[in-house]
N, C-alpha and C. Protein backbone atom coordinates (compact mmCIF):
# COMPACT_ATOMS: atom_id res chain seq x y z
N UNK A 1 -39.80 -4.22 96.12
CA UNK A 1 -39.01 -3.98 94.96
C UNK A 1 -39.80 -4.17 93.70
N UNK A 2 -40.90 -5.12 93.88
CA UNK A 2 -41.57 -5.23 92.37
C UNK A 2 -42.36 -4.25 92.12
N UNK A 3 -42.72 -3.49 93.20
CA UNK A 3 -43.41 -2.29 93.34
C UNK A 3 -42.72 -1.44 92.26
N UNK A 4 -41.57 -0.45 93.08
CA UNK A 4 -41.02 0.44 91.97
C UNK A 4 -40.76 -0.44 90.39
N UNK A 5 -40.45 -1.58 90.28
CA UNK A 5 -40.41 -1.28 88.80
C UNK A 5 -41.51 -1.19 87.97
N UNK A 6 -42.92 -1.49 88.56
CA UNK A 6 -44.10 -1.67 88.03
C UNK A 6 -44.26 -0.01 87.55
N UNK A 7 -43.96 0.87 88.83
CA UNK A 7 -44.27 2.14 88.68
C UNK A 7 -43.03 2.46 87.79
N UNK A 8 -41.95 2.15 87.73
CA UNK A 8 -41.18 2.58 86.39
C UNK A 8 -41.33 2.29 84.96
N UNK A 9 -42.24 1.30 85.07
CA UNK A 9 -42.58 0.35 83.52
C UNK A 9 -43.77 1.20 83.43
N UNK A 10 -44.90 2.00 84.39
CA UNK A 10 -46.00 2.86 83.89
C UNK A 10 -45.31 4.28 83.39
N UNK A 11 -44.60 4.61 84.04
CA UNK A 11 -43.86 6.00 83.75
C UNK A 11 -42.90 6.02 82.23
N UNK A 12 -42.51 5.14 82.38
CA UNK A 12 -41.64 4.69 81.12
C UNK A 12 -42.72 4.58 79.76
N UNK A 13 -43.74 4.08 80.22
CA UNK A 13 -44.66 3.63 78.66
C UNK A 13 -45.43 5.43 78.84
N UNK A 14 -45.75 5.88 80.52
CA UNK A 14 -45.83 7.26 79.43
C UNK A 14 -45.23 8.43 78.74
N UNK A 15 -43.92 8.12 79.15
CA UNK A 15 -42.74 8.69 78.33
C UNK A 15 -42.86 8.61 77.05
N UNK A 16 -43.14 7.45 76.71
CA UNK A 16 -43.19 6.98 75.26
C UNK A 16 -44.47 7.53 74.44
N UNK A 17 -45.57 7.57 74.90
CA UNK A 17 -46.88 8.17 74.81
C UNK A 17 -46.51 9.44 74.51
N UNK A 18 -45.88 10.18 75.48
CA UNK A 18 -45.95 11.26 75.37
C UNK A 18 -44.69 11.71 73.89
N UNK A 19 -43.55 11.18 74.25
CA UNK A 19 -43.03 11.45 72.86
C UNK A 19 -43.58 10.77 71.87
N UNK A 20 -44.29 9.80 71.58
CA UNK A 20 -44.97 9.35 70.52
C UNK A 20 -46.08 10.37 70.43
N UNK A 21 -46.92 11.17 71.10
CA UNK A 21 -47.64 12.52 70.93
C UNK A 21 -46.99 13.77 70.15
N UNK A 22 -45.40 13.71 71.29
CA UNK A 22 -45.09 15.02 70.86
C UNK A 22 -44.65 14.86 68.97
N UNK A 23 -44.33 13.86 68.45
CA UNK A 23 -43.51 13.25 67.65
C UNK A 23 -44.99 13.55 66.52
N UNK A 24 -45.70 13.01 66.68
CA UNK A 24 -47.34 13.42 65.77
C UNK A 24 -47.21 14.70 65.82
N UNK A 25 -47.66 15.59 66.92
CA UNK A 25 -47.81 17.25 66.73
C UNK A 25 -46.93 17.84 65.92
N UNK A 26 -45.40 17.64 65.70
CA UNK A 26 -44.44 17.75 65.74
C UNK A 26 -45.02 17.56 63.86
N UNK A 27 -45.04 16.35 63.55
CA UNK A 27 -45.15 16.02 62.03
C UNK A 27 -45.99 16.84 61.71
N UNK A 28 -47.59 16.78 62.23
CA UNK A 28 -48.80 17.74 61.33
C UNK A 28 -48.22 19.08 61.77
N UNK A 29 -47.79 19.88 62.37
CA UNK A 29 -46.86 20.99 62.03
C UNK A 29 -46.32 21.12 60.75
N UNK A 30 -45.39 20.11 60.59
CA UNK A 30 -44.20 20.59 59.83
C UNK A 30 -45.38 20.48 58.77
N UNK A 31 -46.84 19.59 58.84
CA UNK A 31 -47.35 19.22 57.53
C UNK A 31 -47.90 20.52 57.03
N UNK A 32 -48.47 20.82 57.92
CA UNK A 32 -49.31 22.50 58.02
C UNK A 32 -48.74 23.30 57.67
N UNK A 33 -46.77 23.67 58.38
CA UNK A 33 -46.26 24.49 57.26
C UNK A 33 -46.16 24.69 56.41
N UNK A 34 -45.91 23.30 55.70
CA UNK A 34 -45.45 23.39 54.43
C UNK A 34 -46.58 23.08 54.07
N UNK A 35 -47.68 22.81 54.00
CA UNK A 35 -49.27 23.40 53.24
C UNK A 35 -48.96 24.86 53.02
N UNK A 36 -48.91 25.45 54.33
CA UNK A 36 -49.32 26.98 54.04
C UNK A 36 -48.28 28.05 53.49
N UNK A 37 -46.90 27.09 53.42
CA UNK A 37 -45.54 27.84 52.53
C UNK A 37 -46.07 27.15 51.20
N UNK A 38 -46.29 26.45 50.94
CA UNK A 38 -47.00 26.18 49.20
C UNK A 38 -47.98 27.16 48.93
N UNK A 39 -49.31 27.34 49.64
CA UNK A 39 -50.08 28.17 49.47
C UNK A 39 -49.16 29.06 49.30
N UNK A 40 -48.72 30.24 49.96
CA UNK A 40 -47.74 31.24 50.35
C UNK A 40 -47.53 31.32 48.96
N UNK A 41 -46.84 30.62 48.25
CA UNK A 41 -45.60 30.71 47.48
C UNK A 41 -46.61 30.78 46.16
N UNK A 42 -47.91 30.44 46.06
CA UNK A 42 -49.00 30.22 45.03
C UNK A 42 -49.25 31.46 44.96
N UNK A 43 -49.71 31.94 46.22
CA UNK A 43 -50.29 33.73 46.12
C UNK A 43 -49.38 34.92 45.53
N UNK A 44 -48.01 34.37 45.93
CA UNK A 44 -46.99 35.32 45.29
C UNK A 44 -46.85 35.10 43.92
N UNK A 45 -47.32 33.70 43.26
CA UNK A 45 -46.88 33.75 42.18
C UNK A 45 -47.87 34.65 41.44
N UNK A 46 -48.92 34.32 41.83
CA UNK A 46 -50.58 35.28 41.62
C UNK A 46 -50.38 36.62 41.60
N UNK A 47 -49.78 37.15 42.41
CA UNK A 47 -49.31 38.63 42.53
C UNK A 47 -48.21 38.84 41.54
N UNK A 48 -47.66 37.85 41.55
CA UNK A 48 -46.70 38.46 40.12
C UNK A 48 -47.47 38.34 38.55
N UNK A 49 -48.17 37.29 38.37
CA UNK A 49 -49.02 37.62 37.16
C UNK A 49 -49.83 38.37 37.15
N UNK A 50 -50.30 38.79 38.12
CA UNK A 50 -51.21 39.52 38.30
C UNK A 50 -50.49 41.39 37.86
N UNK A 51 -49.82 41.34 38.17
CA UNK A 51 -48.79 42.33 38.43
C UNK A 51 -48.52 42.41 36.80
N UNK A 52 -48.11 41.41 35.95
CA UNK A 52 -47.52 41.31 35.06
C UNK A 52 -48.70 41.48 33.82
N UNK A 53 -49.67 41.11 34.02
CA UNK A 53 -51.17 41.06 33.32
C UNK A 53 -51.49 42.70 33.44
N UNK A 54 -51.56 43.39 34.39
CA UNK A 54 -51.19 44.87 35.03
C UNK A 54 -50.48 45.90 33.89
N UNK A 55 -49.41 45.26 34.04
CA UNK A 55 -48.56 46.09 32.99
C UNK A 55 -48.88 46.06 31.94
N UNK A 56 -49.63 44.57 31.35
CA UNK A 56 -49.64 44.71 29.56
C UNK A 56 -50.69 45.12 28.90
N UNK A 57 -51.84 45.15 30.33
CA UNK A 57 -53.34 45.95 30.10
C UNK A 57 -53.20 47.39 30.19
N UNK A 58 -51.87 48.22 30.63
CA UNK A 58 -51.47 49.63 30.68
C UNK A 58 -50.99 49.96 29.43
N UNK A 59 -50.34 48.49 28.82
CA UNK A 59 -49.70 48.97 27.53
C UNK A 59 -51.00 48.75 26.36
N UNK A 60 -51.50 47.92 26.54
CA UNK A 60 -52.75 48.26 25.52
C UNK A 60 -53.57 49.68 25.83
N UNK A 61 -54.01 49.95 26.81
CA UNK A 61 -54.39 51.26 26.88
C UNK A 61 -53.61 52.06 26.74
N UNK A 62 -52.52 52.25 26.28
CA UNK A 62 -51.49 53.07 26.11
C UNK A 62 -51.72 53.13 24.29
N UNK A 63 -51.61 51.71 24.04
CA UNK A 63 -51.65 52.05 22.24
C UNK A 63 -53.03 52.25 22.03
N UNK A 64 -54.46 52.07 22.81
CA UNK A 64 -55.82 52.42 22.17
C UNK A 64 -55.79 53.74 22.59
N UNK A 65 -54.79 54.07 23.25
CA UNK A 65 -55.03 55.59 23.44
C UNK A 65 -54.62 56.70 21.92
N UNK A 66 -53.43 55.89 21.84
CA UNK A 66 -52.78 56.57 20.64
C UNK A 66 -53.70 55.89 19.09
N UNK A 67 -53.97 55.01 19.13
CA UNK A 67 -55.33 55.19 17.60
C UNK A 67 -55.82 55.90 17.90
N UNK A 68 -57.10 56.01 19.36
CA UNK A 68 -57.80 57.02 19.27
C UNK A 68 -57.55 58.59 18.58
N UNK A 69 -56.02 58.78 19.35
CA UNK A 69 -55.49 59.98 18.16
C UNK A 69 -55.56 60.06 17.00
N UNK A 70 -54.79 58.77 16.95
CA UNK A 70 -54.57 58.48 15.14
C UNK A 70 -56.22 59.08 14.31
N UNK A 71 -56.98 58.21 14.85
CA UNK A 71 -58.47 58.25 14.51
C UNK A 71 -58.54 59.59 14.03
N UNK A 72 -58.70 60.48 15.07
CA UNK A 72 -58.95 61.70 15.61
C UNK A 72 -58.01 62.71 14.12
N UNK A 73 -57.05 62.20 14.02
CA UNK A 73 -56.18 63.04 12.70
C UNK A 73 -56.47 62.32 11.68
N UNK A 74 -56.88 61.35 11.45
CA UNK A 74 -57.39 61.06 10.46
C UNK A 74 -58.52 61.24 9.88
N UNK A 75 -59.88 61.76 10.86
CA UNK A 75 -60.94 62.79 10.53
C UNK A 75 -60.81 63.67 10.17
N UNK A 76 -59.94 64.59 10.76
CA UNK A 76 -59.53 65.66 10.41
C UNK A 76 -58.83 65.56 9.06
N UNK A 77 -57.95 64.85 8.67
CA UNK A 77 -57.22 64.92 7.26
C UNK A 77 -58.80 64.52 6.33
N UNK A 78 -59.46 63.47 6.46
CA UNK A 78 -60.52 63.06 6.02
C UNK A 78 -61.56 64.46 5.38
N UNK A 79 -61.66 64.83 6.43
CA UNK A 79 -62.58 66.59 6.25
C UNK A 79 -61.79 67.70 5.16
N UNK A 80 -61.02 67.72 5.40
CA UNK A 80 -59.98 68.59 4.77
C UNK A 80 -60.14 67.99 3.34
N UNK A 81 -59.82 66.56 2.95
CA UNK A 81 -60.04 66.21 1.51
C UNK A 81 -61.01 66.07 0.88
N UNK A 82 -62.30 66.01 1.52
CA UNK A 82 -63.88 66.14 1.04
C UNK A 82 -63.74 67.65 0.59
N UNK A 83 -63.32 68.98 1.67
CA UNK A 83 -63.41 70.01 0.98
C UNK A 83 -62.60 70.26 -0.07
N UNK A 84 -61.10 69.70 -0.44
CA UNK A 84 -60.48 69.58 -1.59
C UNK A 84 -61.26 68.77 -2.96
N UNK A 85 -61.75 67.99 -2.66
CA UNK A 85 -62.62 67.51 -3.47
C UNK A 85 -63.84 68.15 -4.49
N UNK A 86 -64.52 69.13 -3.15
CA UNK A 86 -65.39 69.79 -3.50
C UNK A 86 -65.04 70.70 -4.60
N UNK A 87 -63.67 71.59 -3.95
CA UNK A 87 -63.57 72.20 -5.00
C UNK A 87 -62.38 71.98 -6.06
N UNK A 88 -62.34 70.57 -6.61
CA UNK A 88 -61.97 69.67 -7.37
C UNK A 88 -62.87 69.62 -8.30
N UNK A 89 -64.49 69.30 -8.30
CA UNK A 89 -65.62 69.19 -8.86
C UNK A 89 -66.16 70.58 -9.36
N UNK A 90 -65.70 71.49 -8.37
CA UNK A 90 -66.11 73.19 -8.78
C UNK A 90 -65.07 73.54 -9.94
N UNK A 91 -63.96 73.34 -9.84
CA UNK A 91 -62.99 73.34 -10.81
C UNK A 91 -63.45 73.02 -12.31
N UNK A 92 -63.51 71.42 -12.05
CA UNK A 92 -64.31 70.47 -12.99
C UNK A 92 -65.41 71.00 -14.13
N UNK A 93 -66.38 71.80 -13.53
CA UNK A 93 -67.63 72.42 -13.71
C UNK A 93 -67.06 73.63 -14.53
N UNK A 94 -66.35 74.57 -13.80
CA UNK A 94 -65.81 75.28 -14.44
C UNK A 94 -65.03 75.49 -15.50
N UNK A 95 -64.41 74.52 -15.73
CA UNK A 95 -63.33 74.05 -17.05
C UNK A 95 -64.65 73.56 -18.19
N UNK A 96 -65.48 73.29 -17.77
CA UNK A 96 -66.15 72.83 -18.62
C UNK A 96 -67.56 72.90 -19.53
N UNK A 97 -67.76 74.52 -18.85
CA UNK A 97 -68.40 75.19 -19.13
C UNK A 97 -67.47 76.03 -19.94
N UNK A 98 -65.88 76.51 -19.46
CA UNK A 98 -64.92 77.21 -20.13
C UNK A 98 -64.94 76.81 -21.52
N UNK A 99 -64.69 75.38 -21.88
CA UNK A 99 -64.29 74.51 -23.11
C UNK A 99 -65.99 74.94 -23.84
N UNK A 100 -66.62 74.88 -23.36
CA UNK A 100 -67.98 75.19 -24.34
C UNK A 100 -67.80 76.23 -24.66
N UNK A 101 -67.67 77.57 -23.78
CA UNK A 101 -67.65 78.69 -24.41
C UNK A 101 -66.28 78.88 -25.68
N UNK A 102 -65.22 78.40 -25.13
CA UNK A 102 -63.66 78.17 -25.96
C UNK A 102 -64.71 78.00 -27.41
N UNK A 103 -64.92 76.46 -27.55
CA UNK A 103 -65.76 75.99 -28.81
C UNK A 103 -66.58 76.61 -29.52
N UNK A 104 -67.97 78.00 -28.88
CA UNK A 104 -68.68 78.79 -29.40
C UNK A 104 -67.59 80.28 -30.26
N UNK A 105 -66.68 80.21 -29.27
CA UNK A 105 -65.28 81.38 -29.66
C UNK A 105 -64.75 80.87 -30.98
N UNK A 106 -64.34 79.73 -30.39
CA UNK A 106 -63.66 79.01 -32.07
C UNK A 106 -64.37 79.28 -33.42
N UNK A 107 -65.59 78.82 -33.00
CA UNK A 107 -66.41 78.87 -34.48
C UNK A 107 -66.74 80.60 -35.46
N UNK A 108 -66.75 81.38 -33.71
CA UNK A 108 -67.10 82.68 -34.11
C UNK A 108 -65.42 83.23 -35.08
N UNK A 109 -64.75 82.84 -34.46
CA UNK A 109 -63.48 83.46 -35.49
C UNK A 109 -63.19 82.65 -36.45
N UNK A 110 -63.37 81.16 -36.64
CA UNK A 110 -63.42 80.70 -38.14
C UNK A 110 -64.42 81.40 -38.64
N UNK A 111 -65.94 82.12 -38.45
CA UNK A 111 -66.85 82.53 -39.23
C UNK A 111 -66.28 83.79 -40.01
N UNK A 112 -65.66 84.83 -38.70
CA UNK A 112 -64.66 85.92 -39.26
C UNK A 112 -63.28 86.06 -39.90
N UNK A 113 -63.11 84.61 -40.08
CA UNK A 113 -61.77 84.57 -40.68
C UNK A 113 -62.37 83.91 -42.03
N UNK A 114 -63.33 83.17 -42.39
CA UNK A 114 -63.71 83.38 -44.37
C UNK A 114 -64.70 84.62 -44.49
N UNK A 115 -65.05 85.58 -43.53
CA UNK A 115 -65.56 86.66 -44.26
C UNK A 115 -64.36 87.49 -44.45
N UNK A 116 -63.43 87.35 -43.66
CA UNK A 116 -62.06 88.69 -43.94
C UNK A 116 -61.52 88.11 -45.09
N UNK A 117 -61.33 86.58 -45.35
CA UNK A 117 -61.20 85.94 -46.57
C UNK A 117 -61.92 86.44 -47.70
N UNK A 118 -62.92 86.27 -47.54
CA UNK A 118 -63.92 86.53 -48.77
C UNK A 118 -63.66 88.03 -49.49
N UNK A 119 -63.51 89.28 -48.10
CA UNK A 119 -63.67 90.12 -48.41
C UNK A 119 -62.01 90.95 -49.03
N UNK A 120 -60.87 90.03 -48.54
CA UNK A 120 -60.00 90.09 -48.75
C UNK A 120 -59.56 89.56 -51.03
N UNK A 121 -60.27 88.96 -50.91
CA UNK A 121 -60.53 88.07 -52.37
C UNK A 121 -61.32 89.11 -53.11
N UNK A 122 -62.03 89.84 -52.78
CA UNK A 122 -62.81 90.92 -53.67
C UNK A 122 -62.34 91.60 -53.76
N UNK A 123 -61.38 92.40 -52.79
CA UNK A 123 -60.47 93.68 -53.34
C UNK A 123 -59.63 93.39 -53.96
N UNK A 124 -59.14 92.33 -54.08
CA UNK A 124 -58.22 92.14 -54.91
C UNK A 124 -58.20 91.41 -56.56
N UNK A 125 -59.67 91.32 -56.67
CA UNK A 125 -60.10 91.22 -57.73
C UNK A 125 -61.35 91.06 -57.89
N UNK A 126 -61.91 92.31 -57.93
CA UNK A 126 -63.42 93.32 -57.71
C UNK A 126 -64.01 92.58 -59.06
N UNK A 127 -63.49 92.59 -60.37
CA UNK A 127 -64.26 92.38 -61.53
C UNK A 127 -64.54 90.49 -61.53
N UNK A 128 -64.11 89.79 -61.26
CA UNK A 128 -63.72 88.42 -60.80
C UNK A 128 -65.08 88.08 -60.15
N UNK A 129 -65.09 89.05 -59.09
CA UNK A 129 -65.80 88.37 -57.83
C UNK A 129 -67.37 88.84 -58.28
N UNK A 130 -67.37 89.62 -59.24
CA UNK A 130 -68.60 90.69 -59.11
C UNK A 130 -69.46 89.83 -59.95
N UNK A 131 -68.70 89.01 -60.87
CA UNK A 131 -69.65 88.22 -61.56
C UNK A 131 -70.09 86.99 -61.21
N UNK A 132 -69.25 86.64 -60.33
CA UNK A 132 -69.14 85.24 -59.86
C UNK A 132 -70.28 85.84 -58.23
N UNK A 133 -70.27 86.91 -57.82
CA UNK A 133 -71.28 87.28 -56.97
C UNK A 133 -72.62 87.35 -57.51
N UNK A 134 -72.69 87.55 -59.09
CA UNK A 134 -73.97 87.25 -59.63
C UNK A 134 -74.82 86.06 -59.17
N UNK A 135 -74.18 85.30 -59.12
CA UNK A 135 -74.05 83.51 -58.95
C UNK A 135 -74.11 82.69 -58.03
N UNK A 136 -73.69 83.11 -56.83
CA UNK A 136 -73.62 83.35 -56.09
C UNK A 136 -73.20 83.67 -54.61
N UNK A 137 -74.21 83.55 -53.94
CA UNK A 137 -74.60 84.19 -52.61
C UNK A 137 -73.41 84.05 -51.45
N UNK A 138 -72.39 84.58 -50.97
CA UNK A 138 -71.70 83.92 -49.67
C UNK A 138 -72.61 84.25 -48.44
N UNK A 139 -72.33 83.17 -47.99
CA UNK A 139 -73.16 83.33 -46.28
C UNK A 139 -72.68 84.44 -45.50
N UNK A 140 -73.49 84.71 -45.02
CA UNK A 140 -72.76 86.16 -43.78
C UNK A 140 -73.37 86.03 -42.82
């Protein structure tokens, strides 16, 4: 009889062994899962910024796309007002060569307006002028 309980007291402690084994495996499992559901849950968050960083680098290339336009019409308007310019300055040149000649015009018809004077003043009093022409000289 002391026999079997000896062999029940070995069987019994490896019962215990063994659920004290299974009971460890059992924990670093659950530890391992939930390591690798944290990881898990890290990578997704990664993929969503990632994702989200994605979108706002599409939207900047979206607006450097549109300066580039902008740019692009604004050379063009740029070109267009250099040649308005140009002939802004041709204008310029021209008006102002105009006003010189205007000024040489001016003087020429004040010159003809005291000789029509002058000559207007003698016919109308020939004996007047004839002596006083002794005397003198009008410019002509």
């Amino acid at each position: 009889m002391a026999c079997p309980n000896k062999k029940e007291a070995g069987m019994q402690q490896k019962d215990n062994l063994a659920d004290s084994l299974n009971d460890l495996f059992t924990s670093v499992s659950n530890m391992v899962k939930s390591e690798l559901q944290g990881t898990n849950n890290q990578l997704e968050l990664l993929e969503k910024m990632n994702a989200r960083v994605s979108e706002e680098y599409k939207g900047f290339g979206d607006v450097a796309s549109g300066l580039r336009v902008n740019v692009e019409q604004l050379k063009g308007k740029s070109g267009n007002f250099e040649e308005y310019v140009h002939q802004i300055e041709e204008i310029e040149k021209q008006v102002t060569e105009f006003e010189a000649v205007i000024s040489v015009l001016d003087k020429y018809v004040s010159l003809l307006e005291s000789k029509v004077k002058f000559v207007y003043h003698q016919n109308q009093h020939p004996h007047q002028h004839q002596h006083q022409h002794q005397h003198q000289h009008p410019t002509s």
